[in-house]
Structure formats: structure tokens, C-alpha cells
Protein backbone atom coordinates (compact mmCIF):
# COMPACT_ATOMS: atom_id res chain seq x y z
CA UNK A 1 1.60 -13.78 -13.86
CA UNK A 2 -1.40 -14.11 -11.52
CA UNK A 3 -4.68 -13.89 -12.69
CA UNK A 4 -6.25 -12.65 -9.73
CA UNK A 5 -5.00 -9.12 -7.38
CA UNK A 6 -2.68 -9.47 -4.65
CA UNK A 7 -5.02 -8.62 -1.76
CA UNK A 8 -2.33 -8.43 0.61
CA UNK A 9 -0.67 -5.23 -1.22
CA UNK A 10 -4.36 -3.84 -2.17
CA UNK A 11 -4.57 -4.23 1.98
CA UNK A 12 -1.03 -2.41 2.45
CA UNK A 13 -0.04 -5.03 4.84
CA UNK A 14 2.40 -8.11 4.49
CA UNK A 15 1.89 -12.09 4.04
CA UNK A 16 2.33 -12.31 6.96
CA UNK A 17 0.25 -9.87 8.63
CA UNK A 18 -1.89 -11.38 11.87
CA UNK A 19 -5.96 -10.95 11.21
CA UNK A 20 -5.71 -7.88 13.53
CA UNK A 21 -3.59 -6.27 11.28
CA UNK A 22 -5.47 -7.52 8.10
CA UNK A 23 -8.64 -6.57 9.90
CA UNK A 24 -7.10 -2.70 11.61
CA UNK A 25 -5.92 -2.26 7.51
CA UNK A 26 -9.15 -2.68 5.86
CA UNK A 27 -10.81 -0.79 8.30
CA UNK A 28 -8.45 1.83 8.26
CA UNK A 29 -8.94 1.80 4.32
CA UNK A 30 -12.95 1.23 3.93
CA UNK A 31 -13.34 4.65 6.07
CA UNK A 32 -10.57 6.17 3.31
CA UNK A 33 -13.10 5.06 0.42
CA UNK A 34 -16.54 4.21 1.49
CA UNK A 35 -18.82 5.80 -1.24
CA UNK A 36 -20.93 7.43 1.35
CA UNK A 37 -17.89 9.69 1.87
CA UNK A 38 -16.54 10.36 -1.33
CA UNK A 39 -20.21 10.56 -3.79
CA UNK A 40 -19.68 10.97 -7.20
CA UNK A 41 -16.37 9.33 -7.28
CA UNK A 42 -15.70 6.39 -9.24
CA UNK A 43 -12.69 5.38 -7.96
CA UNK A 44 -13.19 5.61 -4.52
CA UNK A 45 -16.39 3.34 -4.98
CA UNK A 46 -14.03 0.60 -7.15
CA UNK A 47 -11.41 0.83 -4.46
CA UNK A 48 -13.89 0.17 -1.88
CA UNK A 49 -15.19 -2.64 -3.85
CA UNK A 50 -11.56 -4.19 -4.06
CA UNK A 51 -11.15 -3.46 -0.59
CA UNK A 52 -14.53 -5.48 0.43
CA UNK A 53 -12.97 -8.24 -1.74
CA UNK A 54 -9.75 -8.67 -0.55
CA UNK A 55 -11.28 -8.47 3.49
CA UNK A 56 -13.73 -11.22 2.15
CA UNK A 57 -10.73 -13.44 0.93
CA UNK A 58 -7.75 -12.41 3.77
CA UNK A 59 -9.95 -11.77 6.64
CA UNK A 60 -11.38 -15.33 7.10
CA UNK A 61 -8.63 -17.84 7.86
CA UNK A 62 -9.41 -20.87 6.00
CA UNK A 63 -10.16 -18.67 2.60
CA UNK A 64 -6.75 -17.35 3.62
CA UNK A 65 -4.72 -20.11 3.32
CA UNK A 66 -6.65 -21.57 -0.13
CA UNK A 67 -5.54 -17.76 -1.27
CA UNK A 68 -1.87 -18.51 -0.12
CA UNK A 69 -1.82 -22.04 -1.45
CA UNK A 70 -3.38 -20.38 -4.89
CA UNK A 71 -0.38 -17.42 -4.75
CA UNK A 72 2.65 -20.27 -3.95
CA UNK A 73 1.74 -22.17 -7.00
CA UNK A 74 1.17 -19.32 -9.17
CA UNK A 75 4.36 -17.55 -8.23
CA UNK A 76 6.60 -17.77 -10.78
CA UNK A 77 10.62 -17.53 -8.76
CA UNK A 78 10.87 -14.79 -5.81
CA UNK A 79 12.45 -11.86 -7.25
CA UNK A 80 14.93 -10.10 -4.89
CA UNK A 81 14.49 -6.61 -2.73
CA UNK A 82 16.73 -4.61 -5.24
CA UNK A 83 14.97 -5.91 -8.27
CA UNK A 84 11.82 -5.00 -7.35
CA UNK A 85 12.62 -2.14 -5.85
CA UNK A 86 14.48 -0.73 -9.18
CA UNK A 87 11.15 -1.97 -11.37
CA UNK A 88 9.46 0.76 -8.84
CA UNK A 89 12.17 3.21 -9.70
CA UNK A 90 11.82 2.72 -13.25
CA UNK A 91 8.32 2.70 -13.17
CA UNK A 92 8.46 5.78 -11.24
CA UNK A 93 10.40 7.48 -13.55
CA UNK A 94 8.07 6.66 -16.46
CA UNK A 95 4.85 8.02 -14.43
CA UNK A 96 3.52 4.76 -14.33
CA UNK A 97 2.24 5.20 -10.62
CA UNK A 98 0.05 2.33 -10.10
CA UNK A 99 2.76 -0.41 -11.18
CA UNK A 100 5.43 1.67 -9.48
CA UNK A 101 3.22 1.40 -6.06
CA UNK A 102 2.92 -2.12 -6.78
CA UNK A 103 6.41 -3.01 -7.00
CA UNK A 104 7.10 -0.67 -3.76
CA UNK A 105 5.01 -2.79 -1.88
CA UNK A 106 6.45 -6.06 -3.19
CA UNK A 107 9.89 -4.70 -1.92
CA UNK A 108 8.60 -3.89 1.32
CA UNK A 109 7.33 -7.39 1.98
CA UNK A 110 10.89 -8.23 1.21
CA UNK A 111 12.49 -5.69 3.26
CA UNK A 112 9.74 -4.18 5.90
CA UNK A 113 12.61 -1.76 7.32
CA UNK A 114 13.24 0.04 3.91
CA UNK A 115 12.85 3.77 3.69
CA UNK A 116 14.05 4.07 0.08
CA UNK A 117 11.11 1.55 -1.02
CA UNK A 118 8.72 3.24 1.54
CA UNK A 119 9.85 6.79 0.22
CA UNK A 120 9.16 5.51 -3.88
CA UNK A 121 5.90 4.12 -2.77
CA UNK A 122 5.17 7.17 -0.78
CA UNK A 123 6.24 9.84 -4.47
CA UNK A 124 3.50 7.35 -6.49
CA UNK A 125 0.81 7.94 -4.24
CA UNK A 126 1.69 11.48 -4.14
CA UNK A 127 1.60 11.06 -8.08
CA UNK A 128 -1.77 9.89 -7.93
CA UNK A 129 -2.69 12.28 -5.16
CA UNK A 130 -3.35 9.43 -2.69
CA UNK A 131 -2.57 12.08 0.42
CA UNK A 132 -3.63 9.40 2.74
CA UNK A 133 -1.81 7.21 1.47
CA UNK A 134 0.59 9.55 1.39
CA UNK A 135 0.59 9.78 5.17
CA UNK A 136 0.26 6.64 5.83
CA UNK A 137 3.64 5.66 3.87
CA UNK A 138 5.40 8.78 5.44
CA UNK A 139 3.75 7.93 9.15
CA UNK A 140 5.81 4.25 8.18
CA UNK A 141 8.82 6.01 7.44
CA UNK A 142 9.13 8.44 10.45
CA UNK A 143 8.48 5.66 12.81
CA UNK A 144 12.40 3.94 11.14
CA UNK A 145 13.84 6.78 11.08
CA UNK A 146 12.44 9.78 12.51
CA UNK A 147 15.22 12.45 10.73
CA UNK A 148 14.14 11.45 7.42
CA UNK A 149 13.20 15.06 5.97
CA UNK A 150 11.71 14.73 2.81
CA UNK A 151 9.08 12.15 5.01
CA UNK A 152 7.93 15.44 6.78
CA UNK A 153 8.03 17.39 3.66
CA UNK A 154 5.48 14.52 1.93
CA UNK A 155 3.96 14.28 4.63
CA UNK A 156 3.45 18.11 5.30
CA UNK A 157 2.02 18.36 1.43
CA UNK A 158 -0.34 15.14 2.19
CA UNK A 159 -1.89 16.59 5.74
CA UNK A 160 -2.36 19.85 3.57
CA UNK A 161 -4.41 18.19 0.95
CA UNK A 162 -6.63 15.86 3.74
CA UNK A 163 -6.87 19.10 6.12
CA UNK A 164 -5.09 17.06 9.33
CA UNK A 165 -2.26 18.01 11.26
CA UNK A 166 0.79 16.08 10.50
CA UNK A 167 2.13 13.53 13.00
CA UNK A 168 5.38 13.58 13.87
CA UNK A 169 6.98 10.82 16.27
């Protein structure tokens, strides 16, 4: 098991993400949770912490590829798309959000096209009442498959919450 996060998921973007899109994510994020918009909330402030953290580590090339040496020799065998992607299930299932967003995001780095994983990671947030994350999964979604109704329906509940109009195409 590693003993240190996986940036790249607490970044929502894939190993192999370019430093624009490493750099467009955290910024994207940081506005999501910077304590000077959300006061009095612990979480927020711990997420933008972990944020910070992971930018510090990802967005500077050389500390990059120490982190990805670090990760290839901690990582115990590759576990498959439809592994993971049933750990989220199950996790999902047992209301364990946080793992069950965690193992949504591994299967998407497997499988970057996948609704089904995008959908479960999309019902965790929504768990946690992440609405932007919310959107963002269900903004993912629409742009694979743009008939996928229970992304609008998500995504409907999440623009509610965050008082935005939903995007469709």
C-alpha cells in the first residue's frame, strides 16, 4: 500500500495528464476550496491544503518524475478496470464514499471512456455532497455520451445545490 496520497486522483486528472492539464485541474480545484471562500470550514481548508501539496509535487517536472519513480516501485501488481471498478461498487454500496471515489478514479485511469465508472464516482460525490464535483464528473460524462439521462438528472441536483445553470453539450 502506499504511504503517501495519490496526487494524481486528489488532482482528478490521469498519469498521464500534460502540466496544462495538471496545472487547469488544480486551479480549477483551489478556486472550489480556497478558505477565503468557504470560512469556517474545515474541510475545505484540508482539501485546499492537499490540493497545494499535490500542485507542489505534480506541477514541477523533475519532482514529477521522482513521484512516478516513488509510485512504480511502490505499486504492488496493476489491478484491472473491472476490479477496481467493482471495489467502487462495493464500496458504494456500503456508503463508504471516499474509498468508493477512490477506486472510481483508479478505473478511470484505466479506462478514460467509462461512463459506468464516471457515473459511480459521480453517486459518491453526490454522497458526500461534492456538487462540484458532482458537475464536473457529469460535465465528463455528457461530453461521451451526451443521452446519458441520469448525467443530467445528477447534474441538474448538483447545479441546484452550487446555484449555476447546468451545461449541457
Amino acid at each position: 500500500m502506499l504511504e503517501h496520497p495519490d496526487y494524481y486522483s486528489v488532482l482528478h486528472v490521469s498519469k498521464q495528464a500534460t502540466q496544462g492539464d495538471i496545472k487547469q485541474a488544480f486551479r480549477r480545484l483551489v478556486r472550489q476550496f480556497h478558505p477565503d471562500l468557504n470560512p469556517n470550514n474545515p474541510a475545505a481548508a484540508a482539501r485546499f491544503k492537499q490540493l497545494c501539496e499535490a500542485y507542489q509535487v505534480l506541477g514541477h517536472p523533475h519532482r514529477r518524475s521522482r513521484y512516478d519513480r516513488k509510485l512504480a516501485s511502490d505499486d504492488k501488481p496493476s489491478q484491472s478496470f473491472q476490479t477496481v471498478y467493482l471495489q467502487g461498487m462495493k464500496q458504494l454500496s456500503e456508503r463508504n464514499y471516499s474509498k468508493a471515489i477512490a477506486a472510481f478514479t483508479q478505473a478511470i485511469a484505466h479506462k478514460p471512456t467509462s461512463i459506468e465508472a464516471y457515473l459511480g464516482r459521480c453517486q459518491a460525490h453526490d454522497g458526500l455532497q461534492a456538487d462540484r464535483a458532482v458537475f464536473e464528473d457529469c460535465y465528463q460524462i455528457l461530453q461521451i455520451n451526451p443521452q446519458m439521462a441520469q448525467a443530467y438528472y445528477y447534474q441538474g441536483r448538483a447545479a441546484r445545490a452550487i446555484g449555476v445553470r447546468a451545461r449541457g453539450n
